[in-house]
Protein backbone atom coordinates (compact mmCIF):
# COMPACT_ATOMS: atom_id res chain seq x y z
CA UNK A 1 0.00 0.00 0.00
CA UNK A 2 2.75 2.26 1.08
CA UNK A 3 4.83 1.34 -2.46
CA UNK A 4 2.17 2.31 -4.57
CA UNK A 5 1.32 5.68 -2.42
CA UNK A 6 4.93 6.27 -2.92
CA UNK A 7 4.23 5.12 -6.98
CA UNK A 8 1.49 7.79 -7.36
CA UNK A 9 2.84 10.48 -6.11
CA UNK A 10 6.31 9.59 -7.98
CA UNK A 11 3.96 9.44 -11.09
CA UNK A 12 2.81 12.88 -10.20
CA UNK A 13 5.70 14.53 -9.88
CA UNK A 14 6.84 12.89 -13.96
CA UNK A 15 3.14 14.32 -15.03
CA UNK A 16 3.44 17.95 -13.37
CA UNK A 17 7.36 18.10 -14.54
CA UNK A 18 6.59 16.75 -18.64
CA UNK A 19 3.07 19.04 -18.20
CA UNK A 20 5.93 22.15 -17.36
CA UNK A 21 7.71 21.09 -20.12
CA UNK A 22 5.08 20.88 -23.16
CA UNK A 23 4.11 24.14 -21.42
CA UNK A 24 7.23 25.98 -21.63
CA UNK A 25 8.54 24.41 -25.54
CA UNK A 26 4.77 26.05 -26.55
CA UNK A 27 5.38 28.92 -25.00
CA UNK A 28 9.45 29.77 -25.89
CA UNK A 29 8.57 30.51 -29.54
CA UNK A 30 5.54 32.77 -28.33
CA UNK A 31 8.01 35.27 -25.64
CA UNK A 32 10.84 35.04 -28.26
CA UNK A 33 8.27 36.79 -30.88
CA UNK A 34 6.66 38.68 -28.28
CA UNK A 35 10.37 40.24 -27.11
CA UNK A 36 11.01 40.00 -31.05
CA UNK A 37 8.09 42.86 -32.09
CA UNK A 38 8.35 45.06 -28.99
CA UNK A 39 12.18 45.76 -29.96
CA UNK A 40 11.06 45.96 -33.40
CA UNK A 41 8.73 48.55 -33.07
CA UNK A 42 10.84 50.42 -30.45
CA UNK A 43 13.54 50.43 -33.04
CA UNK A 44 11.34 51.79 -35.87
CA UNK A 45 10.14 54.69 -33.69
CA UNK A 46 13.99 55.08 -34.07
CA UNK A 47 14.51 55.01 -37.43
CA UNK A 48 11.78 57.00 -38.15
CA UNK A 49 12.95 59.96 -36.43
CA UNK A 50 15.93 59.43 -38.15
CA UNK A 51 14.84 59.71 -41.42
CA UNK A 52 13.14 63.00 -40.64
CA UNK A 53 16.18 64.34 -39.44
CA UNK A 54 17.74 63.45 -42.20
CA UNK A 55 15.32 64.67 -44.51
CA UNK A 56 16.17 68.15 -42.33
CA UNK A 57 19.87 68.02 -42.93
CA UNK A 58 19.90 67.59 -46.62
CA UNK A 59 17.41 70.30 -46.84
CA UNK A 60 19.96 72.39 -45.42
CA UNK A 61 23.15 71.37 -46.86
CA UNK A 62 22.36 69.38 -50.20
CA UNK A 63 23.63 65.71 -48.82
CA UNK A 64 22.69 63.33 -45.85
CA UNK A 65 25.27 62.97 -42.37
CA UNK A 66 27.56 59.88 -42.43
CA UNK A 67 27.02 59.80 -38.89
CA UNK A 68 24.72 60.57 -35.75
CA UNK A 69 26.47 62.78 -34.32
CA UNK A 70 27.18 64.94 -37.66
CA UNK A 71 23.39 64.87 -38.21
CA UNK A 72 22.27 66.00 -34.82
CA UNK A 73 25.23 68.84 -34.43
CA UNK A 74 24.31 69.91 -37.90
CA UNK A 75 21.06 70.52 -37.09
CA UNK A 76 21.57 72.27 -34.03
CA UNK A 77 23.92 74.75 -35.17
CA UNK A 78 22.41 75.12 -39.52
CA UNK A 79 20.65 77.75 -40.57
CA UNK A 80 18.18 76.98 -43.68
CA UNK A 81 16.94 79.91 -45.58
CA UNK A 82 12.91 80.02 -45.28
CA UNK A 83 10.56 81.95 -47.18
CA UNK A 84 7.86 83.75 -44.68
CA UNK A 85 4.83 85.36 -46.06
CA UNK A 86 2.54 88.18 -44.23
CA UNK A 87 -0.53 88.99 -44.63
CA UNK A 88 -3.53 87.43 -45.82
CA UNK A 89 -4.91 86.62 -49.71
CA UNK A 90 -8.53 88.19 -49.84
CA UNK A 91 -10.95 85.65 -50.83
CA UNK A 92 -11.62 87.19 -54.29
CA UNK A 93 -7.82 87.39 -55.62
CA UNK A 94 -5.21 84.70 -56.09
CA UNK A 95 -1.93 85.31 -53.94
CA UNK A 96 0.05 86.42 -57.07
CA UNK A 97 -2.55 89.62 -57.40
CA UNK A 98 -2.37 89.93 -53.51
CA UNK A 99 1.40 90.28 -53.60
CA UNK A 100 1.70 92.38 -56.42
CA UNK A 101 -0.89 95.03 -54.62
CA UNK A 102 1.20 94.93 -51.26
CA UNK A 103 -1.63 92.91 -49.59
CA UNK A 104 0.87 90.20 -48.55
CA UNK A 105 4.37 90.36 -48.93
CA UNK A 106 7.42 87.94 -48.43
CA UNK A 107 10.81 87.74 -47.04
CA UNK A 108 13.32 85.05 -46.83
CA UNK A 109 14.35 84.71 -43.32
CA UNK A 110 16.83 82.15 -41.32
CA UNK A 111 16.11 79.80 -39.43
CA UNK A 112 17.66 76.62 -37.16
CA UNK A 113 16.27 73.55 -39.07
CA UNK A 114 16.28 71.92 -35.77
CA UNK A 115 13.52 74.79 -34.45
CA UNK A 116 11.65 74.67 -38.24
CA UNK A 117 11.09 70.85 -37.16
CA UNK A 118 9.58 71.71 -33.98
CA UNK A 119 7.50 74.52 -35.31
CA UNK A 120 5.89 72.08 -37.82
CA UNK A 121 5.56 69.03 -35.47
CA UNK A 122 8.02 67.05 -37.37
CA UNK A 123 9.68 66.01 -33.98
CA UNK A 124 9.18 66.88 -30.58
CA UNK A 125 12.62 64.99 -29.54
CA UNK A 126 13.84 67.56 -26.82
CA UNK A 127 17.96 68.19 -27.46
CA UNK A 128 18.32 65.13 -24.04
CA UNK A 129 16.32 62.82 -26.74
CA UNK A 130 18.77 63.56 -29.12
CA UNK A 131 21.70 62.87 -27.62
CA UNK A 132 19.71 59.19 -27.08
CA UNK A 133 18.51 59.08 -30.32
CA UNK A 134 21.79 57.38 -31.80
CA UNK A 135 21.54 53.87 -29.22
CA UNK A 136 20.12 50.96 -30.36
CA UNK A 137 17.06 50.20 -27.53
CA UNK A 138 17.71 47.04 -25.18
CA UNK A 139 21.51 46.68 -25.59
CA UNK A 140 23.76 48.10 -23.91
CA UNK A 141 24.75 51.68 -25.28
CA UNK A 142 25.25 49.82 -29.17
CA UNK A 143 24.32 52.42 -31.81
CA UNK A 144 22.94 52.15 -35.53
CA UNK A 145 24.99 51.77 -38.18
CA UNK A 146 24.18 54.64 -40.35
CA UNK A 147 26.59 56.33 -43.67
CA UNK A 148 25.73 58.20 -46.68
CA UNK A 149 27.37 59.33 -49.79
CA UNK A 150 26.70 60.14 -53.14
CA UNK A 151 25.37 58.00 -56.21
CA UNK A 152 24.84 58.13 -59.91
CA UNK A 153 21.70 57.95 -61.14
CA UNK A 154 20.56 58.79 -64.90
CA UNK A 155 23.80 61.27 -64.98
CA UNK A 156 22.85 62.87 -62.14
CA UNK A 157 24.90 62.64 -58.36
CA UNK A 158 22.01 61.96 -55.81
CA UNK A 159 22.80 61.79 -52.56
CA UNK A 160 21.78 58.54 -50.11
CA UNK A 161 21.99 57.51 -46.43
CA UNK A 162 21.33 54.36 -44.67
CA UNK A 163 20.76 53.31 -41.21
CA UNK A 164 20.13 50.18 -39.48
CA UNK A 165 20.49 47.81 -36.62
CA UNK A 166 21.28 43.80 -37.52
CA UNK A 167 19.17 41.62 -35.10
CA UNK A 168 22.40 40.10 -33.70
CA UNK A 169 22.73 43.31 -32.30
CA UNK A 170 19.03 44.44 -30.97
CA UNK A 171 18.53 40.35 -29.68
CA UNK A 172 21.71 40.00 -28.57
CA UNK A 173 20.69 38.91 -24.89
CA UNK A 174 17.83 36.51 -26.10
CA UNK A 175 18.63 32.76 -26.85
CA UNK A 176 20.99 32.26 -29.89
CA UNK A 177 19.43 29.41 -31.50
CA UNK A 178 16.33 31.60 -31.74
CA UNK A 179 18.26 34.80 -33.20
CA UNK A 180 19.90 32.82 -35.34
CA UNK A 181 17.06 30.78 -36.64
CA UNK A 182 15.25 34.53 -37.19
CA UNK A 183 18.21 35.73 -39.18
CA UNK A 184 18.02 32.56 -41.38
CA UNK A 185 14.59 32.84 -42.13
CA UNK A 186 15.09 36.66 -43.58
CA UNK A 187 18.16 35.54 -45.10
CA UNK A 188 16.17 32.87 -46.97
CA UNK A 189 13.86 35.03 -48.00
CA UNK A 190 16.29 37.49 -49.42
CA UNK A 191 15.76 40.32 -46.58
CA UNK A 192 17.92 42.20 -44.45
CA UNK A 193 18.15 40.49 -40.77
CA UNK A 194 17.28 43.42 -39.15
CA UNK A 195 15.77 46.89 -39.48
CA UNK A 196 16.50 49.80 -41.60
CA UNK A 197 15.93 52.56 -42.99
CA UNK A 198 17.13 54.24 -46.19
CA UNK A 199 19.06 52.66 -48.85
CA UNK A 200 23.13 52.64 -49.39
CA UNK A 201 22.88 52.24 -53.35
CA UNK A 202 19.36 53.66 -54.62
CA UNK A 203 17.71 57.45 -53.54
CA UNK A 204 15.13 55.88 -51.51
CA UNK A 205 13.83 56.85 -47.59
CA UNK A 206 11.70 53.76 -46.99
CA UNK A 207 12.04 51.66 -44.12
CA UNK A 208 12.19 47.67 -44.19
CA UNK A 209 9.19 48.01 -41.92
CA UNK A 210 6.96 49.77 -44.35
């Protein structure tokens, strides 16, 4: 009586340990993707203000940074030329008549590309946000890759950036098998493993994510 009390609980114990095991090989692949999209998305916030920043700096000096902190001090200290207007167009003339009557007029002012961001709601990233901007989230202080030059297209020199993050960087604390078996699947399917934005050969801005 006592050997098989001794049985059933020993059977118990197997049951509860292989139940904790099905239980936990379900739910790996399930935390790995859930860990997986919130870094994702965290990135792309990222990237996106990159881009717009970006957009800001060639808009001011003709080309793209090679490098965060080139983009950020660029901005802070440029000054892109802006063309204000004052007054208001009457209903029943077209803002060419308006101007030419001294209704409204125009002048070409100044002004930090960094504030004309603000001013529009491009980016609310205060100057301590900037300074974070260039780190990679969940790792330790890693930062994107990012560079830019100049390409040939139909004759004409274009200018291009690119930055991005390779998931053996942004997963670089989660379980290797996993990271690796996520960079094999883009891989096979002809994507970049990880996250960018931008392109290093062709005049595009888009994001992998879009």
């Amino acid at each position: 009586m006592k050997t098989n009390k001794i049985f059933q609980i020993a059977l118990a114990v197997v049951i509860v340990g292989l139940a904790v095991l099905l239980y936990n090989s379900i739910m790996k692949p399930v935390r790995f993707d859930n860990e997986y999209n919130q870094r994702r998305d965290a990135v792309v916030v990222k990237l996106k203000e990159i881009r717009n920043l970006q957009e800001a700096y060639k808009m001011t000096y003709g080309c793209y940074a090679n490098d965060m902190d080139s983009l950020i001090l660029g901005l802070q200290e440029g000054k892109l030329p802006v063309v204000k207007k004052y007054g208001n167009v009457p209903d029943e003339m077209t803002e060419a008549e308006a101007l030419k009557q001294g209704i409204i007029r125009r002048d070409t002012v100044f002004m930090n590309p960094l504030e004309k961001m603000r001013e529009e709601k491009k980016t609310a990233l205060t100057d301590a946000q900037l300074a974070q901007l260039k780190y990679v989230p969940y790792t330790d202080n890693q930062t994107f890759e990012m560079r830019a030059r100049f390409v040939e297209k139909s004759g004409f020199e274009v200018p291009v950036f690119e930055a991005k993050v390779h998931l053996s960087v942004l997963l670089a604390d989660l379980d290797e098998q996993d990271v690796n078996n996520k960079i094999a699947q883009l891989e096979d399917m002809n994507r970049y493993p990880g996250w960018k934005v931008g392109d290093y050969d062709e005049p595009i801005t888009d994001g992998n994510f879009e």
